[in-house]
C-alpha atoms as a PDB file:
ATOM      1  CA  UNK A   1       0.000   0.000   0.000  1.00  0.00           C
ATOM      2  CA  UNK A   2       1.041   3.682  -0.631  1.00  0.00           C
ATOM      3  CA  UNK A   3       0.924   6.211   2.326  1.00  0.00           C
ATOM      4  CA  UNK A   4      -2.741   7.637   0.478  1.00  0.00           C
ATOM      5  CA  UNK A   5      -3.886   3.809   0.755  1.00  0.00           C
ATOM      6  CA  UNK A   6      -2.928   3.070   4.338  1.00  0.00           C
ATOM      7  CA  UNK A   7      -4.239   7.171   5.374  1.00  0.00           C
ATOM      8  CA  UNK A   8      -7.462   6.873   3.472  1.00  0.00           C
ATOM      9  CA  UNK A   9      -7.851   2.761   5.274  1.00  0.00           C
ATOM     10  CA  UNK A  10      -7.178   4.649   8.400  1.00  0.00           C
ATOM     11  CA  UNK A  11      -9.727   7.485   8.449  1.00  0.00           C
ATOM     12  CA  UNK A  12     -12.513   5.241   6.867  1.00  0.00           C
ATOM     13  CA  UNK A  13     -11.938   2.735   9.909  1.00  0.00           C
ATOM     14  CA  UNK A  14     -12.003   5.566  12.326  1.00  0.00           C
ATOM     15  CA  UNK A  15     -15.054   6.957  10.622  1.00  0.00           C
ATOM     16  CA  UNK A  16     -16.750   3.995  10.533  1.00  0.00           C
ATOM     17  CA  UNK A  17     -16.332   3.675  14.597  1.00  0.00           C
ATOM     18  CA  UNK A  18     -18.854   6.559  15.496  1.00  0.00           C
ATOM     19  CA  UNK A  19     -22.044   7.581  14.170  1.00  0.00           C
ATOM     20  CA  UNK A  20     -21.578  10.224  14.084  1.00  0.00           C
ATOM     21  CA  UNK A  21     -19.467  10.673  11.339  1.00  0.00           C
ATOM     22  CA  UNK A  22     -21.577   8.485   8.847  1.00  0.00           C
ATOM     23  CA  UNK A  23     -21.552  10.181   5.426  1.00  0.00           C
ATOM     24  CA  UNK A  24     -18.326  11.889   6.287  1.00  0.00           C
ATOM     25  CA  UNK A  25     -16.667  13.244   3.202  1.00  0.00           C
ATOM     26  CA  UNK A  26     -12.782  12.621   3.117  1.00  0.00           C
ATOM     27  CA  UNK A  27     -10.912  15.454   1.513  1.00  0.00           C
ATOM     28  CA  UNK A  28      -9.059  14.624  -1.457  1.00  0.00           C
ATOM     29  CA  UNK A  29      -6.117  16.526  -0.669  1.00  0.00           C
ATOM     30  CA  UNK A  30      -3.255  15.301   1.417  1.00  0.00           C
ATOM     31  CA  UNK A  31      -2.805  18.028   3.455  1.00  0.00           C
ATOM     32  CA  UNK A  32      -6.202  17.996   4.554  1.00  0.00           C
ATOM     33  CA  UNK A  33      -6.538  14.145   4.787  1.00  0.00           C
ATOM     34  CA  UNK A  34      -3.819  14.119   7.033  1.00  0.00           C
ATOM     35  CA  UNK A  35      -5.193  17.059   9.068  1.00  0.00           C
ATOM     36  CA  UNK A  36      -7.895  14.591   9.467  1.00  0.00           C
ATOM     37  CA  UNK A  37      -6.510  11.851  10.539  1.00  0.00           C
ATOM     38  CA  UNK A  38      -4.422  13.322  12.932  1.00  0.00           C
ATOM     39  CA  UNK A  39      -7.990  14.963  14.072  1.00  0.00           C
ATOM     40  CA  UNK A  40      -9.629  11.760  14.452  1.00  0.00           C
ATOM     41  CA  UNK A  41      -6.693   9.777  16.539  1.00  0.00           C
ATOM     42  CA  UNK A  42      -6.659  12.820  18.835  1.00  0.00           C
ATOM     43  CA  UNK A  43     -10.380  12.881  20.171  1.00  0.00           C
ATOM     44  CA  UNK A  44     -10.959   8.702  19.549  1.00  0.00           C
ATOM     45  CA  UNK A  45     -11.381   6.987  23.218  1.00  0.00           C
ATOM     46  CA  UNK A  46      -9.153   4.186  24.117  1.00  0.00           C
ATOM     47  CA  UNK A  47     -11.056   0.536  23.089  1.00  0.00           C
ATOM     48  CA  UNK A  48     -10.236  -2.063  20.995  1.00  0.00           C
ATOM     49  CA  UNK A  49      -9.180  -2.265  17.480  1.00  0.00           C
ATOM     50  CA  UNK A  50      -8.886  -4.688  14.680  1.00  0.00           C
ATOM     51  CA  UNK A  51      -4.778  -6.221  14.156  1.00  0.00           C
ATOM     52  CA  UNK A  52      -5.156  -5.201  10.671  1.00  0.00           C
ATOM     53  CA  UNK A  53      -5.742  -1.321  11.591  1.00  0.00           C
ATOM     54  CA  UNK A  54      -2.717  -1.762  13.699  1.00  0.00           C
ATOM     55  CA  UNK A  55      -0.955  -2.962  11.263  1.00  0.00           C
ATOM     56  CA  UNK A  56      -1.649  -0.593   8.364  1.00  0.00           C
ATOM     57  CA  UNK A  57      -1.586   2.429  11.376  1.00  0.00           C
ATOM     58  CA  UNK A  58       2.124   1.427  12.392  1.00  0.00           C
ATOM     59  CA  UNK A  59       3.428   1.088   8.653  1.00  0.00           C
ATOM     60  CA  UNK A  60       1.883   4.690   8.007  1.00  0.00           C
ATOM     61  CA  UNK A  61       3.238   6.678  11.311  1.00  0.00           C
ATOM     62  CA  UNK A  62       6.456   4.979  10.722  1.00  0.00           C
ATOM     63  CA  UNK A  63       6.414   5.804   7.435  1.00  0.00           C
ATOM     64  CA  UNK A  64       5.869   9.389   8.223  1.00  0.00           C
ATOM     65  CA  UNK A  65       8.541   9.676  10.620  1.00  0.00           C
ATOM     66  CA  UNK A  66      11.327   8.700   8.330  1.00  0.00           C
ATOM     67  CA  UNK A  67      10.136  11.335   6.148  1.00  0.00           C
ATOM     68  CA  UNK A  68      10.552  13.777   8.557  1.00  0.00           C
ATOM     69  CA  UNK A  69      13.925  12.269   9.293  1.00  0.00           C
ATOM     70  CA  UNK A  70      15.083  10.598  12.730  1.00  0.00           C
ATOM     71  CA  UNK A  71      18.168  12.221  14.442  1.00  0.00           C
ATOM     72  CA  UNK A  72      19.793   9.232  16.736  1.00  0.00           C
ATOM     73  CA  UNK A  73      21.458  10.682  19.700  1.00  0.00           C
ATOM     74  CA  UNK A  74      24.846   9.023  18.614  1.00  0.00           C
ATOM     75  CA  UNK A  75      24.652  11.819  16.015  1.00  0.00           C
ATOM     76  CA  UNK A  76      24.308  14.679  19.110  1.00  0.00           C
ATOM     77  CA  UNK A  77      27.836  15.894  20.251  1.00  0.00           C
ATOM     78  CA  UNK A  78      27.793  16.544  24.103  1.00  0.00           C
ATOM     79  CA  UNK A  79      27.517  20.203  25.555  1.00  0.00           C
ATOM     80  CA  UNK A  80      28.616  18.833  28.768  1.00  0.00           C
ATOM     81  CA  UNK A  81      29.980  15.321  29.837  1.00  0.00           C
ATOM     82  CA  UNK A  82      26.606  13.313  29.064  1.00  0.00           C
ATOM     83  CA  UNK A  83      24.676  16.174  28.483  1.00  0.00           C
ATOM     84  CA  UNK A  84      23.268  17.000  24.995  1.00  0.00           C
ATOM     85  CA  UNK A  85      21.546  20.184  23.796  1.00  0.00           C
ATOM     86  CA  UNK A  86      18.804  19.727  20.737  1.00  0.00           C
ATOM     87  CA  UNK A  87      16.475  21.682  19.097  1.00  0.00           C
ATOM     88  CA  UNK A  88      13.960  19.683  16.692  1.00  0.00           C
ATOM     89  CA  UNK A  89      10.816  17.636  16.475  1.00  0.00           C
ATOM     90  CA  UNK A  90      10.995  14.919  20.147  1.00  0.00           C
ATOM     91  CA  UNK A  91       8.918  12.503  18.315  1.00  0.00           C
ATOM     92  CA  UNK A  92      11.512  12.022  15.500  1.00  0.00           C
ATOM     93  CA  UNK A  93      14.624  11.448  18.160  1.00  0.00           C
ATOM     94  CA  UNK A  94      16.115   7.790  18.743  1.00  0.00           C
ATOM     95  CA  UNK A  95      17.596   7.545  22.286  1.00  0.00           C
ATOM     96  CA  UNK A  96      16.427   5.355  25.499  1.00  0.00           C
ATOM     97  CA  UNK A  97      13.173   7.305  26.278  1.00  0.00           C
ATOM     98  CA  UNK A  98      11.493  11.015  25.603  1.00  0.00           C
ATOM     99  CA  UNK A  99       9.484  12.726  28.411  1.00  0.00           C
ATOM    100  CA  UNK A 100       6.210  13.798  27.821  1.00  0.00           C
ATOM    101  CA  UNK A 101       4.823  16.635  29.559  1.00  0.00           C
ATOM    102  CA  UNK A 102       1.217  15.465  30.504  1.00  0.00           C
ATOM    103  CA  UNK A 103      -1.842  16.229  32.016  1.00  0.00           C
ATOM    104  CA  UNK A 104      -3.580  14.612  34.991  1.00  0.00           C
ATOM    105  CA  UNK A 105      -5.782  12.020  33.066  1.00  0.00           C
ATOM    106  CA  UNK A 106      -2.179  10.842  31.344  1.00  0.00           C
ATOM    107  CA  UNK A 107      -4.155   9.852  28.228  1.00  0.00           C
ATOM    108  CA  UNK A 108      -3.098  11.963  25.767  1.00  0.00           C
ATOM    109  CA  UNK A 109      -4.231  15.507  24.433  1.00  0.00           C
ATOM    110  CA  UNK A 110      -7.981  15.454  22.963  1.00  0.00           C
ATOM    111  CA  UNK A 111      -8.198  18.413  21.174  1.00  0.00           C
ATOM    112  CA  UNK A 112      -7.706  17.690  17.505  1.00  0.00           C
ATOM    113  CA  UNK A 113      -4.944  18.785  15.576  1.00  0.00           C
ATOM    114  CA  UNK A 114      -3.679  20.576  18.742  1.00  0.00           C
ATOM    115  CA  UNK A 115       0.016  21.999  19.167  1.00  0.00           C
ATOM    116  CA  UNK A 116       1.330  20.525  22.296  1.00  0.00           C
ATOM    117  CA  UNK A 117       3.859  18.256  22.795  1.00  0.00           C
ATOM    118  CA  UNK A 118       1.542  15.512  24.516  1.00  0.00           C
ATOM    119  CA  UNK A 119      -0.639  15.436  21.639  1.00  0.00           C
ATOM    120  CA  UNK A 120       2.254  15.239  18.904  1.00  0.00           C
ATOM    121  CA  UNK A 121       3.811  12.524  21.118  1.00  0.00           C
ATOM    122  CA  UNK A 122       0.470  10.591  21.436  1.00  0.00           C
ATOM    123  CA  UNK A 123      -0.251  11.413  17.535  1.00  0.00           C
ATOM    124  CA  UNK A 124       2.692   9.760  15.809  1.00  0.00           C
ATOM    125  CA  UNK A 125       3.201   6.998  19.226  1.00  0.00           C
ATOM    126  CA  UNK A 126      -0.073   5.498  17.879  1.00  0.00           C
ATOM    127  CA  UNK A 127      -3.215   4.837  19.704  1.00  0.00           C
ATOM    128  CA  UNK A 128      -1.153   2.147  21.490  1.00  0.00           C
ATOM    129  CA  UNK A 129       0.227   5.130  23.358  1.00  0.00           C
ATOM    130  CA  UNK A 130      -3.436   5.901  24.818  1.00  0.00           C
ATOM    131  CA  UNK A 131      -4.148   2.137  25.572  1.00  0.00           C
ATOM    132  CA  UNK A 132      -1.224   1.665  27.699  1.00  0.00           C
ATOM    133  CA  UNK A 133      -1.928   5.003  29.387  1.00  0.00           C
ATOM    134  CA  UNK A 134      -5.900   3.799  30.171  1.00  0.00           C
ATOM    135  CA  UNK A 135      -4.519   0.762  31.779  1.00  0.00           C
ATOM    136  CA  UNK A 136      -2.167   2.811  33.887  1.00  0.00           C
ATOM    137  CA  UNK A 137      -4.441   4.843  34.814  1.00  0.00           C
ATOM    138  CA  UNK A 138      -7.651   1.865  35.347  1.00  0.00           C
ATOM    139  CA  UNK A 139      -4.854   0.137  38.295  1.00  0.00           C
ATOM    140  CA  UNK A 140      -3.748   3.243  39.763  1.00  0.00           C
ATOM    141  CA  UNK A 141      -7.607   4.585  40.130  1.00  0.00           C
ATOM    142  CA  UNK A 142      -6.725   8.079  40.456  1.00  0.00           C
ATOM    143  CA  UNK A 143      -5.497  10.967  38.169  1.00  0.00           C
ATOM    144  CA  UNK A 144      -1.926  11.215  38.437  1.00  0.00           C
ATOM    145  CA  UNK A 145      -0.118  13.378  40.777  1.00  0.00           C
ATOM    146  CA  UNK A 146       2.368  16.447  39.955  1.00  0.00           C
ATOM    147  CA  UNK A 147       5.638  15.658  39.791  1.00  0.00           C
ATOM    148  CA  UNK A 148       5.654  11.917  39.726  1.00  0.00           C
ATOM    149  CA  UNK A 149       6.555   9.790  36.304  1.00  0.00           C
ATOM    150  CA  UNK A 150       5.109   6.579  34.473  1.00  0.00           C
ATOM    151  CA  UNK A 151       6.856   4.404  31.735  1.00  0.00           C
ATOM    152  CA  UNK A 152       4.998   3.138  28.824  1.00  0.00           C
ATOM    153  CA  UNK A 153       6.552   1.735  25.307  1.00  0.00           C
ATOM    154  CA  UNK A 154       6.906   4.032  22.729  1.00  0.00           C
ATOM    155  CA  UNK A 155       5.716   1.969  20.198  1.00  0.00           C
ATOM    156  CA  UNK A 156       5.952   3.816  16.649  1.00  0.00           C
ATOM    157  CA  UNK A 157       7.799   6.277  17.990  1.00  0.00           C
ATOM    158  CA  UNK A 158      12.186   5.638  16.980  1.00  0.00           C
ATOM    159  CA  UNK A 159      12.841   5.663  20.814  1.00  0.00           C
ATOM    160  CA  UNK A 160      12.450   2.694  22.945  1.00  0.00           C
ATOM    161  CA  UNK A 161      10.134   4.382  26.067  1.00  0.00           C
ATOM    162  CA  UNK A 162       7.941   7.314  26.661  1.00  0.00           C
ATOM    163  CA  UNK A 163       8.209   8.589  30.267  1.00  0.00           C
ATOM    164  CA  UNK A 164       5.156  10.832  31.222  1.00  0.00           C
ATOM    165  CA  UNK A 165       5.069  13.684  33.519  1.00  0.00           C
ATOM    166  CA  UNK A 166       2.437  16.353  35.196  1.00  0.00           C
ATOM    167  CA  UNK A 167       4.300  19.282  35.911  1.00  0.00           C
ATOM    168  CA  UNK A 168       2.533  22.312  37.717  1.00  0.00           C
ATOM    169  CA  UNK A 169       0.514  24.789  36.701  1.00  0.00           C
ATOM    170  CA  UNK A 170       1.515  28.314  37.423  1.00  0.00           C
ATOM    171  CA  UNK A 171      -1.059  30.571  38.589  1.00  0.00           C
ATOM    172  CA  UNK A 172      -0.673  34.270  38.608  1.00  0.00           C
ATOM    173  CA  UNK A 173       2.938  33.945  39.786  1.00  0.00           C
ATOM    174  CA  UNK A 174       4.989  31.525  40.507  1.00  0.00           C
ATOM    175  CA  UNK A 175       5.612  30.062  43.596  1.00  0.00           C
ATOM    176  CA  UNK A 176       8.275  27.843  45.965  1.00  0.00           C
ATOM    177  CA  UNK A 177       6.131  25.097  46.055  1.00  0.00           C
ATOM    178  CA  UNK A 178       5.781  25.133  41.600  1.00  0.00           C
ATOM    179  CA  UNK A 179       9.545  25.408  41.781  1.00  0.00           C
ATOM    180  CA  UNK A 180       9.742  22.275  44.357  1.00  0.00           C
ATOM    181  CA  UNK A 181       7.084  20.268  41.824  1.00  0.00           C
ATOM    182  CA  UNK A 182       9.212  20.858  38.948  1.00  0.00           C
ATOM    183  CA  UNK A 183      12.069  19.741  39.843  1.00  0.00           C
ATOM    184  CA  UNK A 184      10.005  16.801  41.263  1.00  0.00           C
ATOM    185  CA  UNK A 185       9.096  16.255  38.032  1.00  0.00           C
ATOM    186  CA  UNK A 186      12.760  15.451  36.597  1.00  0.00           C
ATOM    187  CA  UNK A 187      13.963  14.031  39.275  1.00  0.00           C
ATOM    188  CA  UNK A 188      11.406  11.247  38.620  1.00  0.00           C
ATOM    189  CA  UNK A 189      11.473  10.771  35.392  1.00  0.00           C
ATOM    190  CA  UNK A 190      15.560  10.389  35.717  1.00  0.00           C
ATOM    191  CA  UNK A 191      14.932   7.583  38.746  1.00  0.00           C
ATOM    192  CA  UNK A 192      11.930   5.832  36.663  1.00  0.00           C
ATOM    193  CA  UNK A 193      14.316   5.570  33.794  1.00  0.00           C
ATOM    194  CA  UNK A 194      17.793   4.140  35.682  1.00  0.00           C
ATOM    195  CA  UNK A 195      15.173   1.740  37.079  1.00  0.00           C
ATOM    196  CA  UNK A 196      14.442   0.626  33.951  1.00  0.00           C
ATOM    197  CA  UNK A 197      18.041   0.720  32.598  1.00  0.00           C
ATOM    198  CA  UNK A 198      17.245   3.139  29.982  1.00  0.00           C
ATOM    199  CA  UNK A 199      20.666   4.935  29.198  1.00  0.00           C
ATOM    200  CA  UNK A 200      19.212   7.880  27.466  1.00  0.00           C
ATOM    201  CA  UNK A 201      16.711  10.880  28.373  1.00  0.00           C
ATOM    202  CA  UNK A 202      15.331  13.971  26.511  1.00  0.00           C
ATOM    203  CA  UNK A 203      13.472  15.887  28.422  1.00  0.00           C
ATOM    204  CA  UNK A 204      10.999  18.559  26.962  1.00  0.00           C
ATOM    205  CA  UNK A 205      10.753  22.295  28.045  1.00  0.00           C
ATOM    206  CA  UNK A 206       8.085  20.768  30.946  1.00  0.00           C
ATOM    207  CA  UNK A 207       5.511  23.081  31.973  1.00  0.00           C
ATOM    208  CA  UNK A 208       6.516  26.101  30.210  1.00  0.00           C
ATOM    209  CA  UNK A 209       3.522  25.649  27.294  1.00  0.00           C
ATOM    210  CA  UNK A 210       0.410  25.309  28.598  1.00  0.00           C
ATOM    211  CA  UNK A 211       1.348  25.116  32.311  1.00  0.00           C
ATOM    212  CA  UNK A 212       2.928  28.826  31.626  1.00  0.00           C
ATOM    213  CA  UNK A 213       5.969  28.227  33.926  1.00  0.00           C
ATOM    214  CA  UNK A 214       8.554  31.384  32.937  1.00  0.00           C
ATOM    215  CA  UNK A 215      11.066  29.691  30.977  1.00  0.00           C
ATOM    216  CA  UNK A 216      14.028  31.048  32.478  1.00  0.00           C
ATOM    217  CA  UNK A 217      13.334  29.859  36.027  1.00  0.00           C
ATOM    218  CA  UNK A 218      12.304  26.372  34.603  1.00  0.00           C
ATOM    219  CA  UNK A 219      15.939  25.603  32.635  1.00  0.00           C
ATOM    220  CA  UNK A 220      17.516  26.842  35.633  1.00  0.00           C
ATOM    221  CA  UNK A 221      15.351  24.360  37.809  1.00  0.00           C
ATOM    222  CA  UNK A 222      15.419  21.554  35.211  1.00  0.00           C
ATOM    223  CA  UNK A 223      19.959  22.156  34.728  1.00  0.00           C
ATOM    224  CA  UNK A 224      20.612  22.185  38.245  1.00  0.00           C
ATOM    225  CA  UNK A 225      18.359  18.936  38.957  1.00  0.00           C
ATOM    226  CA  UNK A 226      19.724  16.945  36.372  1.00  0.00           C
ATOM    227  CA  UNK A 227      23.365  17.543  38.022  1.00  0.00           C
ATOM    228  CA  UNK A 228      22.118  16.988  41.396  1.00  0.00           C
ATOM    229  CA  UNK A 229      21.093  13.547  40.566  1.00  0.00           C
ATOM    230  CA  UNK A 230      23.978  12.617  38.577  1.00  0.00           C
ATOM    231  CA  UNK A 231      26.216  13.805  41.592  1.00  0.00           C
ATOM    232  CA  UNK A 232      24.156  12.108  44.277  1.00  0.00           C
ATOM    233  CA  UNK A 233      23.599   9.349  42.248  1.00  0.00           C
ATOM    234  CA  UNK A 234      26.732   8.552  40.166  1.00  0.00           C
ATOM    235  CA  UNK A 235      24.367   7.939  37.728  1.00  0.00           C
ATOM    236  CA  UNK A 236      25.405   7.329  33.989  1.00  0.00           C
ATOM    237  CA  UNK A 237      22.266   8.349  32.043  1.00  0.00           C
ATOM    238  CA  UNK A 238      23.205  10.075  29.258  1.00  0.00           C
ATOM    239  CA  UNK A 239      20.643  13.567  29.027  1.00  0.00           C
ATOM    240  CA  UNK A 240      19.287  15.457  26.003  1.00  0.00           C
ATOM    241  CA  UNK A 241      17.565  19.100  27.234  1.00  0.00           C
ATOM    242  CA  UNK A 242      15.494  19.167  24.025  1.00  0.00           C
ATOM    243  CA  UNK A 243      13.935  22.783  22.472  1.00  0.00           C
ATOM    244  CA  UNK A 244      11.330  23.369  20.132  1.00  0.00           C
ATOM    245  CA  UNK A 245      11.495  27.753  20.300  1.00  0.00           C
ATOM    246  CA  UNK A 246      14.565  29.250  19.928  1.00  0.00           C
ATOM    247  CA  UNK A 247      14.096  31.393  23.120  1.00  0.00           C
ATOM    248  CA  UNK A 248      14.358  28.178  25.034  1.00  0.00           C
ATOM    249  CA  UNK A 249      17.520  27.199  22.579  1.00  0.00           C
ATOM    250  CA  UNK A 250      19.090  30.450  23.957  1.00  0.00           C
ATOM    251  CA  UNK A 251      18.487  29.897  27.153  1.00  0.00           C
ATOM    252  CA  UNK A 252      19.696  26.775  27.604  1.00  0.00           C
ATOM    253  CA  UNK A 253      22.810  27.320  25.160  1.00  0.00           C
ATOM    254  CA  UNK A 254      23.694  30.447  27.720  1.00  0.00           C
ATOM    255  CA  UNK A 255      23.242  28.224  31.473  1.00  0.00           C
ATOM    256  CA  UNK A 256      24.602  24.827  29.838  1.00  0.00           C
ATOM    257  CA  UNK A 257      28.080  27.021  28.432  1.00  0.00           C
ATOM    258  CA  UNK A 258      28.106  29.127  31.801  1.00  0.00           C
ATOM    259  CA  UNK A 259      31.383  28.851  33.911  1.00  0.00           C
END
């Protein structure tokens, strides 16, 4: 099948799921097509599926991926021993694990087409992603807490694990107690992932989207608890701070070069 025969399988399958959507017409133009599709894994509810949309849904997003091209950290040369500075695209970066910066339900962004990093990461993941979330979340019984971590598989993604993350929401200024959550928030990720013998991180710019956590504050919070932890830890984890905006590829260029 060509990427239009496995995106127009896809959409019709998801179409044909709700309703709803009966008498749907798919847009003949790729752009829009994969606007849709994109649209319709965002806001679909985590239940079963056939093997053969699995199948078909896995050859596409990996498909897609390569053609936005995978960096592999072996490419990356270190800022600092084991540390790595990037700027690009997390879901197209092959290392041990990628953090996700989540909300409390931990099932992935439901707004279609929507520009955070949880719903990109869930997007091109697969609705896998979502399914392994929901069972997380089904044992636990609870939303998940601020600061803390879970593992899942990455599954179409070119890294091995996705480690997801709630960091805090900032109010109308920031307080000790965001700062204290924060850091939480790496510090868990890094222990969930030597647990799990994962020898690479990249950590996203958490909380300073949607969570509106000044940017400044949060590198200098997210730098300084990444060293702590290798220091108290001895800890061999090789870390990539990755940026999407170039104000955070300043910022972090400027602390990580710092004396």
């Amino acid at each position: 099948m060509t990427q239009e025969e496995r995106r127009i399988f896809l959409i019709k399958e998801l179409l044909s799921e709700e309703p709803q959507y009966q008498g749907y017409e798919i847009p003949t133009d790729e752009y829009s097509q994969k606007r849709l599709l994109r649209a319709l894994f965002n806001v679909r509810l985590p239940k079963p599926i056939s093997d053969e949309f699995l199948k078909i849904q896995d050859e596409y997003l990996q498909e897609e991926t390569r053609g936005k091209g995978i960096t592999d950290i072996s490419e990356l040369a270190p800022v600092r021993e084991d540390i790595y500075l990037w700027q690009g695209d997390i879901t197209t970066l092959r290392c041990g694990a990628i953090v996700n910066a989540a909300n409390s339900a931990l099932l992935g962004c439901f707004a279609p087409n929507h520009g955070c990093i949880d719903n990109a990461i869930h997007t091109y993941s697969g609705i896998q992603l979502r399914l392994a979330c929901n069972e997380i979340m089904l044992r636990q019984g609870h939303e998940e807490e601020t600061g803390k971590a879970k593992i899942t598989p990455a599954f179409n993604l070119p890294c091995d694990h996705v480690l997801h993350t709630v960091g805090p929401i900032v109010g109308w200024r920031l307080t000790e107690r965001d700062k204290r959550l924060l850091a939480q928030c790496y510090r868990s990720c890094l222990e969930l992932a030597d647990e799990n013998n994962v020898p690479s991180i990249a950590f996203c710019c958490i909380s300073t989207g949607e969570f509106h956590f000044p940017n400044e504050k949060a590198a200098e919070i997210a730098l300084k608890t990444v060293s702590d932890y290798k220091k108290d830890t001895n800890s061999k984890i090789k870390v990539i701070f990755n940026v999407f905006k170039d104000t955070d590829l300043k910022i972090y260029d400027r602390l990580l070069r710092a004396d």
